[in-house]
Protein backbone atom coordinates (compact mmCIF):
# COMPACT_ATOMS: atom_id res chain seq x y z
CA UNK A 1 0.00 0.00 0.00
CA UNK A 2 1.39 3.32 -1.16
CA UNK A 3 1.50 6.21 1.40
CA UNK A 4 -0.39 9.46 1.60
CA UNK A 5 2.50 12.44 0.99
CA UNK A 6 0.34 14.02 3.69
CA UNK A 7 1.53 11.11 5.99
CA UNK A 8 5.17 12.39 5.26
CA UNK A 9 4.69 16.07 5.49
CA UNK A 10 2.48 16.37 8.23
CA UNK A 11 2.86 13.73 11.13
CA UNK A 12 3.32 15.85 14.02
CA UNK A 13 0.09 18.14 13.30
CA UNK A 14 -1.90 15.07 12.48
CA UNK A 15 -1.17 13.24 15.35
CA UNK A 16 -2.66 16.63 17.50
CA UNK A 17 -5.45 16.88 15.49
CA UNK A 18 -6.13 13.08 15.74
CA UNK A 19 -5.64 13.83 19.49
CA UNK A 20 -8.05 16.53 19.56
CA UNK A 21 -10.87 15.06 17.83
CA UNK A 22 -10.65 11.86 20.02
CA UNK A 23 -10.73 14.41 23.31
CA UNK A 24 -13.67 15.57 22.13
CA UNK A 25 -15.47 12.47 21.17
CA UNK A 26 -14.49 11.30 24.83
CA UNK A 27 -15.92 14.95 26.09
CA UNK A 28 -19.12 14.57 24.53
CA UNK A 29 -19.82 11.11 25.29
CA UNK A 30 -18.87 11.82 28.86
CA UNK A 31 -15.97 10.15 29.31
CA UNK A 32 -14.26 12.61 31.15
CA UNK A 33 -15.18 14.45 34.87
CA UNK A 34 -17.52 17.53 35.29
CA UNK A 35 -15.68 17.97 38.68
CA UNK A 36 -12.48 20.68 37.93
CA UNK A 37 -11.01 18.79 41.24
CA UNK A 38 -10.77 15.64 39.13
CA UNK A 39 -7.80 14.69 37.22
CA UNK A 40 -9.49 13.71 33.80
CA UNK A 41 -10.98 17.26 33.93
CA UNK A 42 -8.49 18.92 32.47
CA UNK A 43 -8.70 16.64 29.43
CA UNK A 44 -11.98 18.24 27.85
CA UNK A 45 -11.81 19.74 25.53
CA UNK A 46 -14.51 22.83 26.53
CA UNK A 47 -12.54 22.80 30.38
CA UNK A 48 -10.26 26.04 29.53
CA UNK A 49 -12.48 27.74 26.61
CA UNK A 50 -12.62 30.61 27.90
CA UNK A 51 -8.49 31.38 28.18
CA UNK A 52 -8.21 32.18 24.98
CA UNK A 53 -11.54 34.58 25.44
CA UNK A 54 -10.50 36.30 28.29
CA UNK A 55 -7.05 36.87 27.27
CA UNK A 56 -6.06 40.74 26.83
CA UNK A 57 -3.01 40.01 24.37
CA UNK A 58 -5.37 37.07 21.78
CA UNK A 59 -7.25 39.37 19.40
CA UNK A 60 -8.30 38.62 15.93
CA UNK A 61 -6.24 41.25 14.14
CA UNK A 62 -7.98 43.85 11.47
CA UNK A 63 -6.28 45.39 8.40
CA UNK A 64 -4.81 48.83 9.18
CA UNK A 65 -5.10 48.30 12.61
CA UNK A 66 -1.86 50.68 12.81
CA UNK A 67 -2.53 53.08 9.81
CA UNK A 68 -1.78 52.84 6.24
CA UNK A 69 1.43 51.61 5.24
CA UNK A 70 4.04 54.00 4.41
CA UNK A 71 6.44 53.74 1.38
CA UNK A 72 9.41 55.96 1.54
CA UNK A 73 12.44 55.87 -1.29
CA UNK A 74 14.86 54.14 1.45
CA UNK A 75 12.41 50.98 2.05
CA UNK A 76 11.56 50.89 -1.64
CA UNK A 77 15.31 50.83 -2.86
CA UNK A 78 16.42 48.36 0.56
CA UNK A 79 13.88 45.99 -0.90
CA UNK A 80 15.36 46.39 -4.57
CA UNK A 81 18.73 45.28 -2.80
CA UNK A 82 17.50 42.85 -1.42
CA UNK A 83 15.21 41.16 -4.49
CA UNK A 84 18.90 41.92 -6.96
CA UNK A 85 21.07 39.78 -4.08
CA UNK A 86 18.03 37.10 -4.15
CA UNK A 87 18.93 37.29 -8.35
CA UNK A 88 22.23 36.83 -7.83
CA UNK A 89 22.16 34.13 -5.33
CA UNK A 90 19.97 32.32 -7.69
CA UNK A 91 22.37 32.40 -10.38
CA UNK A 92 25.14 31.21 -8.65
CA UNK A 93 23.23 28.46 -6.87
CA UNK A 94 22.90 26.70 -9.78
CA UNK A 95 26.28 26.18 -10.99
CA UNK A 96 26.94 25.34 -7.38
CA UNK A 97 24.52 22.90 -7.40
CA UNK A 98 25.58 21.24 -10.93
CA UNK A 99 29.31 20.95 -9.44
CA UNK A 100 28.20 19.12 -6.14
CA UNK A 101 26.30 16.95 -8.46
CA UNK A 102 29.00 16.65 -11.19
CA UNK A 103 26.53 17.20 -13.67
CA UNK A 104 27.56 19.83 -16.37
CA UNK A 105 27.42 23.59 -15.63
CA UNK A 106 24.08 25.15 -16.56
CA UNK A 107 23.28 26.98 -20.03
CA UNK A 108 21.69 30.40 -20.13
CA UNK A 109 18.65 28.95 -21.84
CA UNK A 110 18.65 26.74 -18.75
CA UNK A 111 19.13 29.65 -16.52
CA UNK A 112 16.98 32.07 -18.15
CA UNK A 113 14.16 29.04 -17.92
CA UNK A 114 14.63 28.68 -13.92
CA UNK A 115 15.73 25.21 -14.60
């Protein structure tokens, strides 16, 4: 039987959600204590709901919640340094690549394709 890529990428946030859901089939079907002095109690899933409510620093955040962005010439030409470097990089990361591998050094059709 061939396995799911999903199986590969994602095992550790499966294995909570697969956690989760099971907490709160066990909540729902009563499995667990309506007594907060019990120790199962804290496995509910509804037994700290309201943390995240009541919370001062969780808030959904809202576009433009601090003002418009501002564009000034020395952010605009950092992040044109920064894009030409990414170029570069690029470039050279290829031939490195083809000499680790011993394969043949790129062509600029090759290059020029982002191949």
């Amino acid at each position: 039987m061939k396995m799911f890529p999903v199986f590969k990428l994602f095992p550790v946030l499966l294995a909570m959600i697969l956690s989760w859901v099971v907490s709160v089939i066990l909540t729902e079907a009563g499995a667990f204590s309506d007594n907060p002095d019990n120790n199962n109690y804290r496995a509910r899933t509804d037994a700290l709901a309201d943390v995240l409510k009541d919370a001062p620093w969780f808030y959904v955040p809202y576009p433009f919640q601090w003002g418009w962005p501002k564009v000034t010439v020395a952010g605009t030409f950092g992040m044109m340094a920064g894009v030409l470097a990414g170029i570069i990089e690029s470039i050279a990361d290829y031939f490195a690549c083809a000499n680790l591998a011993g394969a043949p050094p790129p062509t600029a059709a090759a290059i020029n394709r982002g191949q």
